[in-house]
Protein backbone atom coordinates (compact mmCIF):
# COMPACT_ATOMS: atom_id res chain seq x y z
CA UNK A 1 -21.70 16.36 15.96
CA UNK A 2 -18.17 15.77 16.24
CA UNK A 3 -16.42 14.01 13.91
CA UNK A 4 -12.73 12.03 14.44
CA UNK A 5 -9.58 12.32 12.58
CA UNK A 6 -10.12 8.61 11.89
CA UNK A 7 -14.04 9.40 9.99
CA UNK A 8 -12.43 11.82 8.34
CA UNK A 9 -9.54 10.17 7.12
CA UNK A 10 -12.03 7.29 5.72
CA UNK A 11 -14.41 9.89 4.15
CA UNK A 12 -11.26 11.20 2.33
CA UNK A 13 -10.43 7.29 1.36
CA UNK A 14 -13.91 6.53 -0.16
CA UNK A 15 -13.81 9.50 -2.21
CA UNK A 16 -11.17 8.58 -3.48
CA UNK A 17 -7.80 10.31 -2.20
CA UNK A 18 -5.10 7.99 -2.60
CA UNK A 19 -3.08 9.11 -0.25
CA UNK A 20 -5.84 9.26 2.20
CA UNK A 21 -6.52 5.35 1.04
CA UNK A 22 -2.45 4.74 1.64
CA UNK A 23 -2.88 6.49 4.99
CA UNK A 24 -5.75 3.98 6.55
CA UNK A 25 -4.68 1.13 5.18
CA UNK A 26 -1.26 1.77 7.66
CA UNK A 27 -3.70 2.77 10.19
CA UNK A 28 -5.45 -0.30 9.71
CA UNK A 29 -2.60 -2.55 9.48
CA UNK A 30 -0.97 -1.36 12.87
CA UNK A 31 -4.04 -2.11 14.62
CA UNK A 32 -4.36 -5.66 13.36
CA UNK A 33 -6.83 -5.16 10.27
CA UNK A 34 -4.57 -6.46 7.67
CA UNK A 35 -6.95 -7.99 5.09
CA UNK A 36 -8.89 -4.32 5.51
CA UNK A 37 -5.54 -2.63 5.10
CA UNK A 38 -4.79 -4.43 1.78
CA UNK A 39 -8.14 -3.57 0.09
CA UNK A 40 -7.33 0.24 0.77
CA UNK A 41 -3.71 -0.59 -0.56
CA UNK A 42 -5.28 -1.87 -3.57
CA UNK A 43 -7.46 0.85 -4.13
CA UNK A 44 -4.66 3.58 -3.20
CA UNK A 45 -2.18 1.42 -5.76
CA UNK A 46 -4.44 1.13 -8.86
CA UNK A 47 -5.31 5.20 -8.26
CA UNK A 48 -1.31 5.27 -9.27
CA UNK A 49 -0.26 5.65 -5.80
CA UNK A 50 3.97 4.81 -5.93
CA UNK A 51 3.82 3.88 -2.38
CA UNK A 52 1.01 1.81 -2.08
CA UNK A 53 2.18 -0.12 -5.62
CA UNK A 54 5.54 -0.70 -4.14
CA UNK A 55 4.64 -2.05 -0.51
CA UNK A 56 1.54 -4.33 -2.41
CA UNK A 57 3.39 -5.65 -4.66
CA UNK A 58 5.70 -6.53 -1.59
CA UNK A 59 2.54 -8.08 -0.02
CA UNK A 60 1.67 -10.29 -2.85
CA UNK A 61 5.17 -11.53 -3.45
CA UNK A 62 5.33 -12.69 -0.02
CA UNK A 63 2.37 -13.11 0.69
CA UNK A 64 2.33 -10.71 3.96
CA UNK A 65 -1.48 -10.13 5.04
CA UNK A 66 -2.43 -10.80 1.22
CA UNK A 67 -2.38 -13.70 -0.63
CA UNK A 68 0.85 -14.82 -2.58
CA UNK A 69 0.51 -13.78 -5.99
CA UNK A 70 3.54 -12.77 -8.01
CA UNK A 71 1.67 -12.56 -11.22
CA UNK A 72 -0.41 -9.50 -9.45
CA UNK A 73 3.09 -7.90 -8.17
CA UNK A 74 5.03 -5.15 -10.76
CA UNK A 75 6.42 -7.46 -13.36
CA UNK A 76 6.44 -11.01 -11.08
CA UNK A 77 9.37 -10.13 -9.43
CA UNK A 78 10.79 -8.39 -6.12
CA UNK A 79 10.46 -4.26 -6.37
CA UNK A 80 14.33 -3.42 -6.75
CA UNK A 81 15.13 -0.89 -3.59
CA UNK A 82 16.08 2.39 -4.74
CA UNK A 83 19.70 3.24 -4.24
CA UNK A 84 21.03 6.86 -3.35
CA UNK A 85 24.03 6.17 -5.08
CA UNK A 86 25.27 4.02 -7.87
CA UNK A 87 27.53 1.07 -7.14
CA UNK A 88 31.38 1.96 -7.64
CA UNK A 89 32.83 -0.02 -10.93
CA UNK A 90 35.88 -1.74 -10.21
C-alpha cells in the first residue's frame, strides 16, 4: 500500500506535531477548506505553535474563515508585526 505525502502529513497532525497541524491547515486553506484549516490552526496554536497563534489570532480578529472573536485573539488586540529594526528617534 502506498501511502501520500498528504496521509502522511495528517497522520503526523493527529498525533500531534504542531508543525505538521500548521502545515495542513495551509494545505487546507489553499484548497478552499477554511473552517477545516482553522481547527488544525487551533490545535497547532494551543500546542504553543508561534505561527499558528499569530495568523489565528489574525483570523479571529477579523474574522477571516473563523468567526470574529477578539476576546479569543492574544490580548484582544491586533498581533503587532515584528520589526527588523527599531524606529529612528528624532
Amino acid at each position: 500500500m502506498v501511502v501520500s505525502e498528504a496521509e502522511l502529513l495528517q497522520q503526523r497532525a493527529e498525533s500531534g506535531d504542531s508543525a505538521a497541524q500548521m502545515t495542513l491547515a495551509i494545505l487546507l486553506d489553499n484548497r478552499g477548506m477554511h473552517e477545516h484549516a482553522v481547527n488544525w490552526l487551533r490545535a497547532a496554536a494551543e500546542s504553543q505553535h508561534v505561527e499558528a497563534q499569530f495568523v489565528l489570532g489574525a483570523r479571529l480578529l477579523v474574522g477571516r474563515a473563523a468567526p470574529f472573536n477578539p476576546k479569543r485573539a492574544p490580548n484582544g488586540r491586533a498581533p503587532r508585526p515584528i520589526r527588523a529594526f527599531p524606529r529612528r528617534r528624532s
